[in-house]
PDB file of N, CA and C in Angstrom:
ATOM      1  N   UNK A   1     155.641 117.075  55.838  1.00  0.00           N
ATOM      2  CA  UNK A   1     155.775 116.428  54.547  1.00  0.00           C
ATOM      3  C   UNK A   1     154.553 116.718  53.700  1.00  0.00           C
ATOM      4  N   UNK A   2     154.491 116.710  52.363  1.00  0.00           N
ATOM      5  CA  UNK A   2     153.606 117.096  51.798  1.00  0.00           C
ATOM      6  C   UNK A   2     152.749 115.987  51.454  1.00  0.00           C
ATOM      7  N   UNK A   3     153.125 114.577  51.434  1.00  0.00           N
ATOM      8  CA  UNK A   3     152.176 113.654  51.531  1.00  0.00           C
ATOM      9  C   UNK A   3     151.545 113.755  52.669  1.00  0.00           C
ATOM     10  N   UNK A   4     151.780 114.051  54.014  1.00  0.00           N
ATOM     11  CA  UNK A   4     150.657 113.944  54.970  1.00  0.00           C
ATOM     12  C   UNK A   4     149.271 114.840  54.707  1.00  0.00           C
ATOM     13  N   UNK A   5     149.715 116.315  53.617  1.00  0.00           N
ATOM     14  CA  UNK A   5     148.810 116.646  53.602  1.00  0.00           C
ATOM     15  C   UNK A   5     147.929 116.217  52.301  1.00  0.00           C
ATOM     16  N   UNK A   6     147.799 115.439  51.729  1.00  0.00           N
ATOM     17  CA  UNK A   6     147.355 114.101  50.807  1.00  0.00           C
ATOM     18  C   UNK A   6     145.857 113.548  51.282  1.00  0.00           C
ATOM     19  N   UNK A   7     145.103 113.813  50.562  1.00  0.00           N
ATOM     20  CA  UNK A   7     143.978 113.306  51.036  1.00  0.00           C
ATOM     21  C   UNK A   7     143.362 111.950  50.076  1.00  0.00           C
ATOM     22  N   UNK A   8     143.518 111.441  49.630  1.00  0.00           N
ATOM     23  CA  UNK A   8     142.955 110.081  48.601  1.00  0.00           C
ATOM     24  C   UNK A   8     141.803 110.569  48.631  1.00  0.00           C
ATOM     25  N   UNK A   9     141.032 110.299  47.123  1.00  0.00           N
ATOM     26  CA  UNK A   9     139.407 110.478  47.350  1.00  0.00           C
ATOM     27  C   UNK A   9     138.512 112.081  47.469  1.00  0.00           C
ATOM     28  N   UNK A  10     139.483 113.132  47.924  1.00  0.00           N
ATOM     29  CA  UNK A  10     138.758 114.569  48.174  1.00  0.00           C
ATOM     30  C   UNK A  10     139.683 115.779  47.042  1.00  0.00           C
ATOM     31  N   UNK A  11     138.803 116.088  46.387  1.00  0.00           N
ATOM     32  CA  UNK A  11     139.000 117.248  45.221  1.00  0.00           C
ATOM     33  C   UNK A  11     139.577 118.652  46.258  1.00  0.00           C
ATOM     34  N   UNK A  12     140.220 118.899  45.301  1.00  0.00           N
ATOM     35  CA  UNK A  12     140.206 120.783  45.592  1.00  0.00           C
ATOM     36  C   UNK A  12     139.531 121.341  44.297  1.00  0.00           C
ATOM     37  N   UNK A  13     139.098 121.885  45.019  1.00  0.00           N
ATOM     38  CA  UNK A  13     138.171 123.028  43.909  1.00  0.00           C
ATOM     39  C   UNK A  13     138.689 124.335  44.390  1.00  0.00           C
ATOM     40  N   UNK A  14     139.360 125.444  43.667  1.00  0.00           N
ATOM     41  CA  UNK A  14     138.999 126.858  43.290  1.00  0.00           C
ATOM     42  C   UNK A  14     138.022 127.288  42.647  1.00  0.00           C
ATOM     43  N   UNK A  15     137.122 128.856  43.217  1.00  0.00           N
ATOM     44  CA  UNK A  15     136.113 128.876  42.678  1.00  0.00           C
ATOM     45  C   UNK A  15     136.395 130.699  42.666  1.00  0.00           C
ATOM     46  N   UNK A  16     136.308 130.827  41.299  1.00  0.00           N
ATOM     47  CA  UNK A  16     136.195 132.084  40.675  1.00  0.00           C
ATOM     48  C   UNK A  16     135.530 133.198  40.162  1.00  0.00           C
ATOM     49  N   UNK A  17     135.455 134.136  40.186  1.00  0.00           N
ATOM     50  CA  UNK A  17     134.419 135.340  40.284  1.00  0.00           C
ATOM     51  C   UNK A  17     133.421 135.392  40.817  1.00  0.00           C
ATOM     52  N   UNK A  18     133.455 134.663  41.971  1.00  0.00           N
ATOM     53  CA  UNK A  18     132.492 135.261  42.830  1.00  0.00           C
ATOM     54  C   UNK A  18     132.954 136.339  43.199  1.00  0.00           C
ATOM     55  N   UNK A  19     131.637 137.102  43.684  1.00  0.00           N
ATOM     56  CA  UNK A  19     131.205 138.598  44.466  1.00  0.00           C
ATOM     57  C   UNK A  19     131.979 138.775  45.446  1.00  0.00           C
ATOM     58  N   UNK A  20     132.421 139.676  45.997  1.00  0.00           N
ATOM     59  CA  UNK A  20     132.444 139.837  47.584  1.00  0.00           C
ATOM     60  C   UNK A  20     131.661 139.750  48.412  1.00  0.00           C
ATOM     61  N   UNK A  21     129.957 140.117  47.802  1.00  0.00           N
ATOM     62  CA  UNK A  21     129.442 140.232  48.507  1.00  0.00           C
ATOM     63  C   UNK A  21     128.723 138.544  49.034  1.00  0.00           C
ATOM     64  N   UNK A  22     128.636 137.714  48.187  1.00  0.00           N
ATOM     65  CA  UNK A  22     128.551 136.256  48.080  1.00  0.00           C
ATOM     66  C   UNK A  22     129.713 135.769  49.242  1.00  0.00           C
ATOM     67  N   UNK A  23     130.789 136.138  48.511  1.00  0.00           N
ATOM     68  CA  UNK A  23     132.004 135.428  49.788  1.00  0.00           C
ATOM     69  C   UNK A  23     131.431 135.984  51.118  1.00  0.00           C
ATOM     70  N   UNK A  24     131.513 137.222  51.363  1.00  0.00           N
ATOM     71  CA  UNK A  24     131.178 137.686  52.899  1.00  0.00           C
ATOM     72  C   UNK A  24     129.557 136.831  53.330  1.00  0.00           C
ATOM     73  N   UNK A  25     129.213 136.665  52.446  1.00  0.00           N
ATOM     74  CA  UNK A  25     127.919 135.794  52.898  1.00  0.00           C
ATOM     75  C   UNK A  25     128.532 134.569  53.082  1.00  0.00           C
ATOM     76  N   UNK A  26     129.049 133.918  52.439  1.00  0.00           N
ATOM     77  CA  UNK A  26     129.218 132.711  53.003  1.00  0.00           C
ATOM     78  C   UNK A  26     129.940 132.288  54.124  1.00  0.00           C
ATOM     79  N   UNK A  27     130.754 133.147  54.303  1.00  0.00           N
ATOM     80  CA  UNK A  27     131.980 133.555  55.469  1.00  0.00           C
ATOM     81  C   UNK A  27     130.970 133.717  56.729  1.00  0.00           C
ATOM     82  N   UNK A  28     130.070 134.390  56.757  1.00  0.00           N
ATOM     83  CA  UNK A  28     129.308 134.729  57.554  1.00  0.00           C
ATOM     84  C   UNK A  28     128.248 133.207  58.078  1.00  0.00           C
ATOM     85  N   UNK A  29     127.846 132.718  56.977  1.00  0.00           N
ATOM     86  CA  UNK A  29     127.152 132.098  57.284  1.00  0.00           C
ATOM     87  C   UNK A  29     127.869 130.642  57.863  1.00  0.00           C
ATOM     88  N   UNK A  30     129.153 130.325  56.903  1.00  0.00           N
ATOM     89  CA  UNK A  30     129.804 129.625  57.488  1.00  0.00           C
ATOM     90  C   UNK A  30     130.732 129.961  59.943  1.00  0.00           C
ATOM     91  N   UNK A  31     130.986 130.816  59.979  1.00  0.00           N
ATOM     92  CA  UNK A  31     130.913 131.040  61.146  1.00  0.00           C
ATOM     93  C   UNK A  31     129.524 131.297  62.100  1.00  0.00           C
ATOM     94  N   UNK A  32     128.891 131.226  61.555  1.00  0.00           N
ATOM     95  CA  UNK A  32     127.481 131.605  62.323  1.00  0.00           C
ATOM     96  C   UNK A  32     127.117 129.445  62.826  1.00  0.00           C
ATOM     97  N   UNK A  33     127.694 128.980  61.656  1.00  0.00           N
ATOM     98  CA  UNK A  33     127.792 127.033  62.092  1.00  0.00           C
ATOM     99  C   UNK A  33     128.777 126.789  62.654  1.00  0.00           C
ATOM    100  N   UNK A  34     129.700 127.643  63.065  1.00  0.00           N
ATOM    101  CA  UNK A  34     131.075 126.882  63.849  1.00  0.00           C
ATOM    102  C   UNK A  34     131.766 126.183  62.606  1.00  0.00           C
ATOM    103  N   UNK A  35     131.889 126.484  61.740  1.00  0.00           N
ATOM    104  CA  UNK A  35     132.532 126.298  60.076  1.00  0.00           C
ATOM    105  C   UNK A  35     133.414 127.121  59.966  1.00  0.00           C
ATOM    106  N   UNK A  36     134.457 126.045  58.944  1.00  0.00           N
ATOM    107  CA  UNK A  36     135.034 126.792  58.415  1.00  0.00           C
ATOM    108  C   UNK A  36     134.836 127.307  57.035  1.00  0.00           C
ATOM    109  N   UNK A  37     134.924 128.481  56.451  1.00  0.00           N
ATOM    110  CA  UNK A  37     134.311 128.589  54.833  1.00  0.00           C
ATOM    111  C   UNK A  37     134.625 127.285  53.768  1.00  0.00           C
ATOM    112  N   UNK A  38     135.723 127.195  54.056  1.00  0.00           N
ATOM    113  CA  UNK A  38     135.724 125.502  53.237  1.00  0.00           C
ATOM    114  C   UNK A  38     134.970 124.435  53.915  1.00  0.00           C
ATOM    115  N   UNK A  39     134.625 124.126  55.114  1.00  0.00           N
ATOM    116  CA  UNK A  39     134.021 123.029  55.723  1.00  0.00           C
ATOM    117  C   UNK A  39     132.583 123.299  55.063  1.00  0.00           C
ATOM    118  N   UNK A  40     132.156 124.548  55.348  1.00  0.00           N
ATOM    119  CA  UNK A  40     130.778 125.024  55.057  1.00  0.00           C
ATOM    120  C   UNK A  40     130.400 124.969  53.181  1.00  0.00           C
ATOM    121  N   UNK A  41     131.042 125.558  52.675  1.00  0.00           N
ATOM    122  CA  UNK A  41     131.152 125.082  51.173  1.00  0.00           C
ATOM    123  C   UNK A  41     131.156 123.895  50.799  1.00  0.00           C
ATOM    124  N   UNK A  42     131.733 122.982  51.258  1.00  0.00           N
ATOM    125  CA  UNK A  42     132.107 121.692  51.115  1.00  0.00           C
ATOM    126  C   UNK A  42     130.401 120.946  51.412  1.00  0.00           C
ATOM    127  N   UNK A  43     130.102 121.171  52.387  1.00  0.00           N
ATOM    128  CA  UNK A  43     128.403 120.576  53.069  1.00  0.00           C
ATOM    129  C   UNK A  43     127.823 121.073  51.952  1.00  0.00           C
ATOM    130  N   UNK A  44     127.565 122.211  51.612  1.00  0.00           N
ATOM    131  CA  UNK A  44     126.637 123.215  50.463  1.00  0.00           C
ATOM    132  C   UNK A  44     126.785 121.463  49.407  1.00  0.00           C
ATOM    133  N   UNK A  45     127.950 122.029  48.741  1.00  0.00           N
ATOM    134  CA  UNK A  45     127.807 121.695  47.648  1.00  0.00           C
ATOM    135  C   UNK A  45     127.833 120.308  47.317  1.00  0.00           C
ATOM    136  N   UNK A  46     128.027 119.541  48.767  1.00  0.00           N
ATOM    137  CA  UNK A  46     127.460 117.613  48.660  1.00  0.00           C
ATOM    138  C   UNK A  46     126.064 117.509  48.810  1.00  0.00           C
ATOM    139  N   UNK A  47     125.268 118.671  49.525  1.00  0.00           N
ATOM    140  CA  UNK A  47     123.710 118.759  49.826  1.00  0.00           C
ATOM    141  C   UNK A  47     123.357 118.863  47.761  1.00  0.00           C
ATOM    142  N   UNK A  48     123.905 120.330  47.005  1.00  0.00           N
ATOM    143  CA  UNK A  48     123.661 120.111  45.744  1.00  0.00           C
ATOM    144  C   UNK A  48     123.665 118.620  44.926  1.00  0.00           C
ATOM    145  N   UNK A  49     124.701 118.691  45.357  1.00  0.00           N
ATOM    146  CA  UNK A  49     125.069 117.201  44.238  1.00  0.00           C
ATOM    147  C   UNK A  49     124.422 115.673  44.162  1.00  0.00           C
ATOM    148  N   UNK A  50     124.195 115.429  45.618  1.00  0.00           N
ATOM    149  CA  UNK A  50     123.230 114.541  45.900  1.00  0.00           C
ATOM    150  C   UNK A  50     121.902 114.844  45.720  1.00  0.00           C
ATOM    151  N   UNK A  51     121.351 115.880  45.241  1.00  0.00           N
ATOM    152  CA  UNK A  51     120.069 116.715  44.432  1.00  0.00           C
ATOM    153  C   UNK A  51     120.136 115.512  42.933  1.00  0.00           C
ATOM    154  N   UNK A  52     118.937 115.028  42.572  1.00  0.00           N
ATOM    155  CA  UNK A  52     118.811 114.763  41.554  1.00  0.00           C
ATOM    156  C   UNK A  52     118.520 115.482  40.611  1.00  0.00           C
ATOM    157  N   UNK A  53     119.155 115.990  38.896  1.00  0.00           N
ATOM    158  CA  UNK A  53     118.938 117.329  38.330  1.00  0.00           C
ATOM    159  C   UNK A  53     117.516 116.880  37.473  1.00  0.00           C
ATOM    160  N   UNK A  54     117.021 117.985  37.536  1.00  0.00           N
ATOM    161  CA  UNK A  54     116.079 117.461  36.969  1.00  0.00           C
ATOM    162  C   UNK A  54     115.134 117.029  35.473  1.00  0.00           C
ATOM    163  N   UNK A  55     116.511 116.721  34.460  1.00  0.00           N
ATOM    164  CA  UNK A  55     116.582 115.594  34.104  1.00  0.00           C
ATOM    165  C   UNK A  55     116.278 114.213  34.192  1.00  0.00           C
ATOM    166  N   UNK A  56     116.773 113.808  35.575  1.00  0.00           N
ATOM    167  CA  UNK A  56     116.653 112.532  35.981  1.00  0.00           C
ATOM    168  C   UNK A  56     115.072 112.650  36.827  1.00  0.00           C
ATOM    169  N   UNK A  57     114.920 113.449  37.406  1.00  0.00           N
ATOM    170  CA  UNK A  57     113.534 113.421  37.461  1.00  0.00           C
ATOM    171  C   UNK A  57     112.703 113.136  36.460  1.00  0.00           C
ATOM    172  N   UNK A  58     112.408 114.054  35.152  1.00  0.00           N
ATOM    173  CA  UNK A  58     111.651 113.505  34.325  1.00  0.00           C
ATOM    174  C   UNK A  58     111.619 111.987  33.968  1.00  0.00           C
ATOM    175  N   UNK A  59     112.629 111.941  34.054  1.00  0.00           N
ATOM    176  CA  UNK A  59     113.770 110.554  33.586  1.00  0.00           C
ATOM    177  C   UNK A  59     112.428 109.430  34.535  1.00  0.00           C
ATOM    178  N   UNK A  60     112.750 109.457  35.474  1.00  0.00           N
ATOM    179  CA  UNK A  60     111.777 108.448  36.626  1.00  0.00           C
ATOM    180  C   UNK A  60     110.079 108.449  36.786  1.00  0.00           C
ATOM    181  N   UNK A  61     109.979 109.825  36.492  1.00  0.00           N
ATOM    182  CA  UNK A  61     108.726 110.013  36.113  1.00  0.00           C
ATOM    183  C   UNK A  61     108.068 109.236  35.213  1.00  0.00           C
ATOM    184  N   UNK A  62     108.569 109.267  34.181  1.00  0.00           N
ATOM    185  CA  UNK A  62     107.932 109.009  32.699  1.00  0.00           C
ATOM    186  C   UNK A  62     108.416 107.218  33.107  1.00  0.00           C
ATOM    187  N   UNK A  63     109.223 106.394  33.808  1.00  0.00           N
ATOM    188  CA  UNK A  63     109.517 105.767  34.011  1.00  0.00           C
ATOM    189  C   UNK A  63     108.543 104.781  34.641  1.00  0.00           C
ATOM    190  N   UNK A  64     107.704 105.441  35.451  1.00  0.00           N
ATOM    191  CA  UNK A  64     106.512 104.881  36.272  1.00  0.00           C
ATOM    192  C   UNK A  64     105.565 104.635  35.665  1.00  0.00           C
ATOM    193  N   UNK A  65     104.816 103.524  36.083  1.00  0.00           N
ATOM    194  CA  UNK A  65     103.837 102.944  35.537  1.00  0.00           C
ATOM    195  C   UNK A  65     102.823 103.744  36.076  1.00  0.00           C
ATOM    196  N   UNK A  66     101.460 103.907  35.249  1.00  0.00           N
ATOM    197  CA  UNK A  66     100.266 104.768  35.669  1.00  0.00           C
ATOM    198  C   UNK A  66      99.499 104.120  35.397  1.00  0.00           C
ATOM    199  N   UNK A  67      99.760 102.742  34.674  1.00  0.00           N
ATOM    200  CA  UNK A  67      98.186 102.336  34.734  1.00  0.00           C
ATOM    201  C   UNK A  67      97.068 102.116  35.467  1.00  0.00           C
ATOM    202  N   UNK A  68      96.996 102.189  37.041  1.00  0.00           N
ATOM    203  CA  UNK A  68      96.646 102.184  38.070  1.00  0.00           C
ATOM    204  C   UNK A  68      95.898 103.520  38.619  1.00  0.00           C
ATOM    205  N   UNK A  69      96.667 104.836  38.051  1.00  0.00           N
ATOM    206  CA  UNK A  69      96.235 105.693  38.521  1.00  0.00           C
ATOM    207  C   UNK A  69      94.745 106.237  37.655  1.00  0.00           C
ATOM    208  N   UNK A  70      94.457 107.585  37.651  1.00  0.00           N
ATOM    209  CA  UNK A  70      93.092 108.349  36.934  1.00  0.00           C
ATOM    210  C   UNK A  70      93.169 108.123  35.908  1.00  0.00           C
ATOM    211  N   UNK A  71      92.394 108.192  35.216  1.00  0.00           N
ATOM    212  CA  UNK A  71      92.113 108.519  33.980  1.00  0.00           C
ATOM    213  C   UNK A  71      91.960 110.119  33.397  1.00  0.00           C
ATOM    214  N   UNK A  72      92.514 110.823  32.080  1.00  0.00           N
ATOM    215  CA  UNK A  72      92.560 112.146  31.931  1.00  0.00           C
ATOM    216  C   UNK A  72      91.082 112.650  32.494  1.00  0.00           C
ATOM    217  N   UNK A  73      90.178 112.102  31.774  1.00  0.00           N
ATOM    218  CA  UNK A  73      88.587 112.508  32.540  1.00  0.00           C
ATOM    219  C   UNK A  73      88.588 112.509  33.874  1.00  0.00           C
ATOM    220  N   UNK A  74      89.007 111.920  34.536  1.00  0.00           N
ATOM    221  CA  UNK A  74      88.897 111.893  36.345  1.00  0.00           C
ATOM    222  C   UNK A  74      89.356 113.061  36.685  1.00  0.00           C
ATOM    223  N   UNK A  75      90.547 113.189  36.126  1.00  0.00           N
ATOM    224  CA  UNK A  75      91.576 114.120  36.490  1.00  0.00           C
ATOM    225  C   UNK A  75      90.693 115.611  36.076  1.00  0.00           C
ATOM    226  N   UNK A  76      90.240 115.923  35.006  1.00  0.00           N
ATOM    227  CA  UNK A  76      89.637 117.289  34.553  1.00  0.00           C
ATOM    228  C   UNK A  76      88.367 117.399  35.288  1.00  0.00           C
ATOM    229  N   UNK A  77      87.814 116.249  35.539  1.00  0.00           N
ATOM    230  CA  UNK A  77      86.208 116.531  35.943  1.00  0.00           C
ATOM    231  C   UNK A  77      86.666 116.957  37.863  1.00  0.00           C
ATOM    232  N   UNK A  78      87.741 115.936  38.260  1.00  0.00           N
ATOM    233  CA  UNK A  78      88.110 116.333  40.205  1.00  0.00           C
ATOM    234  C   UNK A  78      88.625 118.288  39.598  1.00  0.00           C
ATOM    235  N   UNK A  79      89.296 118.760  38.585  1.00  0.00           N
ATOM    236  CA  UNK A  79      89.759 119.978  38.831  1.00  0.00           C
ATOM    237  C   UNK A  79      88.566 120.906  38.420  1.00  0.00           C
ATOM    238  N   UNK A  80      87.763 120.527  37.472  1.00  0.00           N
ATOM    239  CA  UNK A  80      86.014 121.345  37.512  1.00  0.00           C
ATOM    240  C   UNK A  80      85.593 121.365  38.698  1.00  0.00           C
ATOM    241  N   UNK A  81      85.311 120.228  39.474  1.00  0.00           N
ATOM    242  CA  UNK A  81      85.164 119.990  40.631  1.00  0.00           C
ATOM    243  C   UNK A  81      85.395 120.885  41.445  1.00  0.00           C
ATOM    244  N   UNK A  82      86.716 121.499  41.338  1.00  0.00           N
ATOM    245  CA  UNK A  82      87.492 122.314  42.473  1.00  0.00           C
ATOM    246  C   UNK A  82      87.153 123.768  42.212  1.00  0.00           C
ATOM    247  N   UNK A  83      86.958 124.363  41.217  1.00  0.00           N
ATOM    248  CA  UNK A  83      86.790 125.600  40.664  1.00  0.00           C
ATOM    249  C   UNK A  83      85.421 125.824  40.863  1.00  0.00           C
ATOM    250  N   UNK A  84      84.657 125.024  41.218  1.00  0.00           N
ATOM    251  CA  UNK A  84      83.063 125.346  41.571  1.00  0.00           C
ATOM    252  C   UNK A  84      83.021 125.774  42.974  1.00  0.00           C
TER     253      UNK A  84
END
């Protein structure tokens, strides 16, 4: 039945113009894990996504409080410091 093969919750993705030489890499690399090229793609691209872009980095950065930390002078005189 075609509902059994129904997954709630998981995308299909097609992915287009890639290389051959990219696919045979991944093919490769996916069997070299006991993967399948979709199992192995699938890991890839939840490792990407759970990546914060870095956007949101700046984003958190600028977010943090520094009043605690150096002062610009601390900071230039420790990197004079280092160059001597």
């Amino acid at each position: 039945m075609l509902a059994d093969c129904y997954h709630p919750g998981v995308a299909t993705l097609y992915i287009r113009d890639a290389s051959e030489d990219v696919a045979a890499t991944l093919k490769e690399r996916a069997a070299a894990g006991g993967m399948s090229l979709s199992a192995y793609v699938a890991a890839e691209l939840t490792m990407i996504a759970s990546r914060p872009t870095n956007e949101q980095i700046v984003a958190r950065l600028r977010a943090r409080d520094r009043t605690s930390g150096p002062s610009s002078a601390e900071i230039l005189e420790a990197v004079r410091a280092g160059l001597r």
